[in-house]
Protein backbone atom coordinates (compact mmCIF):
# COMPACT_ATOMS: atom_id res chain seq x y z
CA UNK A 1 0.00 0.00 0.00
CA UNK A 2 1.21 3.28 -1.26
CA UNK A 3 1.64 6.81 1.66
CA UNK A 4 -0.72 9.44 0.20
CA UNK A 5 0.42 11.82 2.05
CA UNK A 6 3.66 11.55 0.44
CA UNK A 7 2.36 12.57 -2.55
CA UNK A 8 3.31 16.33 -3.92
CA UNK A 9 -0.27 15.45 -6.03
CA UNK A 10 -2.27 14.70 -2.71
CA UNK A 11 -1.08 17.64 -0.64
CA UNK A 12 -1.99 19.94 -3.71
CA UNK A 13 -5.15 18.67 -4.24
CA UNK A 14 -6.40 18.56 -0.61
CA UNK A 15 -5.14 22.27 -0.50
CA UNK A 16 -7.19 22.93 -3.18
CA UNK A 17 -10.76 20.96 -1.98
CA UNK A 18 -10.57 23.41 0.76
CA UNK A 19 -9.82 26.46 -1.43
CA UNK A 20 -13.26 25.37 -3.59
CA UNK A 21 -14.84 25.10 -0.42
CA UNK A 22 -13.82 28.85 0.53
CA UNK A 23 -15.14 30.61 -2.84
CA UNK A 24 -17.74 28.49 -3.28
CA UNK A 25 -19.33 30.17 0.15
CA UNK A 26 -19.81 32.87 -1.11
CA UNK A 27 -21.60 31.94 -4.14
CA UNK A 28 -25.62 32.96 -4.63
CA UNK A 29 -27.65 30.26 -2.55
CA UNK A 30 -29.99 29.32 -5.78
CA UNK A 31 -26.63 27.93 -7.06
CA UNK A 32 -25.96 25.88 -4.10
CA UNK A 33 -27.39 22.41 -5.65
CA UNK A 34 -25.94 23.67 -8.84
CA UNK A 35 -22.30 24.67 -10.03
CA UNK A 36 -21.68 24.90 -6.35
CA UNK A 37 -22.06 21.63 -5.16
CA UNK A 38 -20.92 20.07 -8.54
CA UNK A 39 -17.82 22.20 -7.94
CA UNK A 40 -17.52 20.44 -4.44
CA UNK A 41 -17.72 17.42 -5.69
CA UNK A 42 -15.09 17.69 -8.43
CA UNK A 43 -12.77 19.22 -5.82
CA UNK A 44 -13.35 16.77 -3.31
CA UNK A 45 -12.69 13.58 -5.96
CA UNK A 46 -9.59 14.83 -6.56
CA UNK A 47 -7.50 13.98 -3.86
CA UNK A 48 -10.43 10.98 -2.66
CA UNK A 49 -9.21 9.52 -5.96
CA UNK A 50 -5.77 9.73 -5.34
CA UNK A 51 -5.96 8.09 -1.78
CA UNK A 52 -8.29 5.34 -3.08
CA UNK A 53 -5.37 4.48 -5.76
CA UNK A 54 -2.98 4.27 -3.25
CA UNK A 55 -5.04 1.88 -1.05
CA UNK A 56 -4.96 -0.46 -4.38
CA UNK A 57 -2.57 -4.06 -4.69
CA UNK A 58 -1.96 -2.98 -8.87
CA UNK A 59 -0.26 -0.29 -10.03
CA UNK A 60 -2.85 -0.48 -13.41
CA UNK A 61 -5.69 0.37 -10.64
CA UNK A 62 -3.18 3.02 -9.08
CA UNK A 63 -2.79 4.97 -12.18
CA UNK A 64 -6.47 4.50 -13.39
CA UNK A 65 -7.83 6.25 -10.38
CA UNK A 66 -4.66 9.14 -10.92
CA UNK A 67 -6.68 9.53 -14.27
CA UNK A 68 -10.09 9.59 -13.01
CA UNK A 69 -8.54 12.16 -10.29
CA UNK A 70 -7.16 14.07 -13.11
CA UNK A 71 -10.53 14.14 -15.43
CA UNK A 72 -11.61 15.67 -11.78
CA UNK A 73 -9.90 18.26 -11.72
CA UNK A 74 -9.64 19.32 -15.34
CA UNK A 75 -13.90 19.16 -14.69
CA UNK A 76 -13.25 21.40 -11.73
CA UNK A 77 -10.61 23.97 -13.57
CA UNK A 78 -13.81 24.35 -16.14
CA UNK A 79 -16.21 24.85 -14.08
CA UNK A 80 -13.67 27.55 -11.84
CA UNK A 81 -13.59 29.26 -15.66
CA UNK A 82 -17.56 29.21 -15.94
CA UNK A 83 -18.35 30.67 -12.46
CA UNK A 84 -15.65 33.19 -12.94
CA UNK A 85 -17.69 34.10 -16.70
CA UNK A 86 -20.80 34.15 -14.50
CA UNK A 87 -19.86 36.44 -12.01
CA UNK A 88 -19.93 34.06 -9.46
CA UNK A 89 -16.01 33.95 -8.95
CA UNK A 90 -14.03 37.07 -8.09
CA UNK A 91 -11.30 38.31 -10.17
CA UNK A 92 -9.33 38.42 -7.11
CA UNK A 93 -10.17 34.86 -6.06
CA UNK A 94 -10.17 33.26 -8.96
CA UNK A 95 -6.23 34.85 -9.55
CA UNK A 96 -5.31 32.61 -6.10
CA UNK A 97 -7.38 29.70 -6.90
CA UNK A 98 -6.17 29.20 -10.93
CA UNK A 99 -1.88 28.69 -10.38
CA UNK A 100 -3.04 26.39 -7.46
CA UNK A 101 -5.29 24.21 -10.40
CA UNK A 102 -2.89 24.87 -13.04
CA UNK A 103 0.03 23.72 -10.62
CA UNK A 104 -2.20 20.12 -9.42
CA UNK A 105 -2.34 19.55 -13.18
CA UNK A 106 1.14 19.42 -13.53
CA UNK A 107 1.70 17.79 -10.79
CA UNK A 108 -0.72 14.74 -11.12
CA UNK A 109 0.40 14.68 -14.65
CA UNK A 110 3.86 14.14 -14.20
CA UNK A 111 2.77 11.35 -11.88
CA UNK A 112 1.02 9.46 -14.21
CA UNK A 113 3.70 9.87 -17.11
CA UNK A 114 6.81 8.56 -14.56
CA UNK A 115 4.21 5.37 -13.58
CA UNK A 116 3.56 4.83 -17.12
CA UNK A 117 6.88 4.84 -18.06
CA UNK A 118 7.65 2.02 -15.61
């Protein structure tokens, strides 16, 4: 069994289920079963993904829930670009927010192209 919390990939996506979980707060409440709590639930499948990888024997079902963590968040960085087109998503916040997204990408990415490699 693999230490999650070894992971660069797992801190970075925890880090950023709680940022989501910050803007989305302040979002209007007829939203809150909408892009708000699909938002939350992209966030929070990132790094659920990545710990329920590392509880797995194979490394084929390790690196196909790093993908289905990754589909995650590239769902999530979409949906950070709609609220911010919406107004729900402050120019200020969504400055903070986007390297931290952009950064998990690259990240997770790498992750899956050094395992693949193997």
């Amino acid at each position: 069994m693999r230490d999650h919390t070894k992971l660069r990939a797992f801190e970075l996506a925890d880090e950023l289920a709680i940022s989501v979980y910050r803007v989305t707060a302040g979002f209007p409440r007829d939203e809150l079963f909408g892009l708000t709590s699909q938002m939350r639930r992209a966030a929070v499948s990132v790094p659920s993904n990545i710990v329920e990888g590392c509880a797995r024997d194979s490394e084929a079902d390790y690196i196909r829930f790093l993908n289905i963590a990754f589909g995650s968040l590239r769902e999530l960085h979409y949906q950070l670009d709609l609220s911010k087109r919406l107004g729900f998503l402050s120019a200020r916040d969504s400055s903070l927010i986007e390297p931290n997204v952009v950064e998990t990408e690259k990240v997770l990415n790498g992750l899956i192209r050094a395992l693949r490699k193997d």
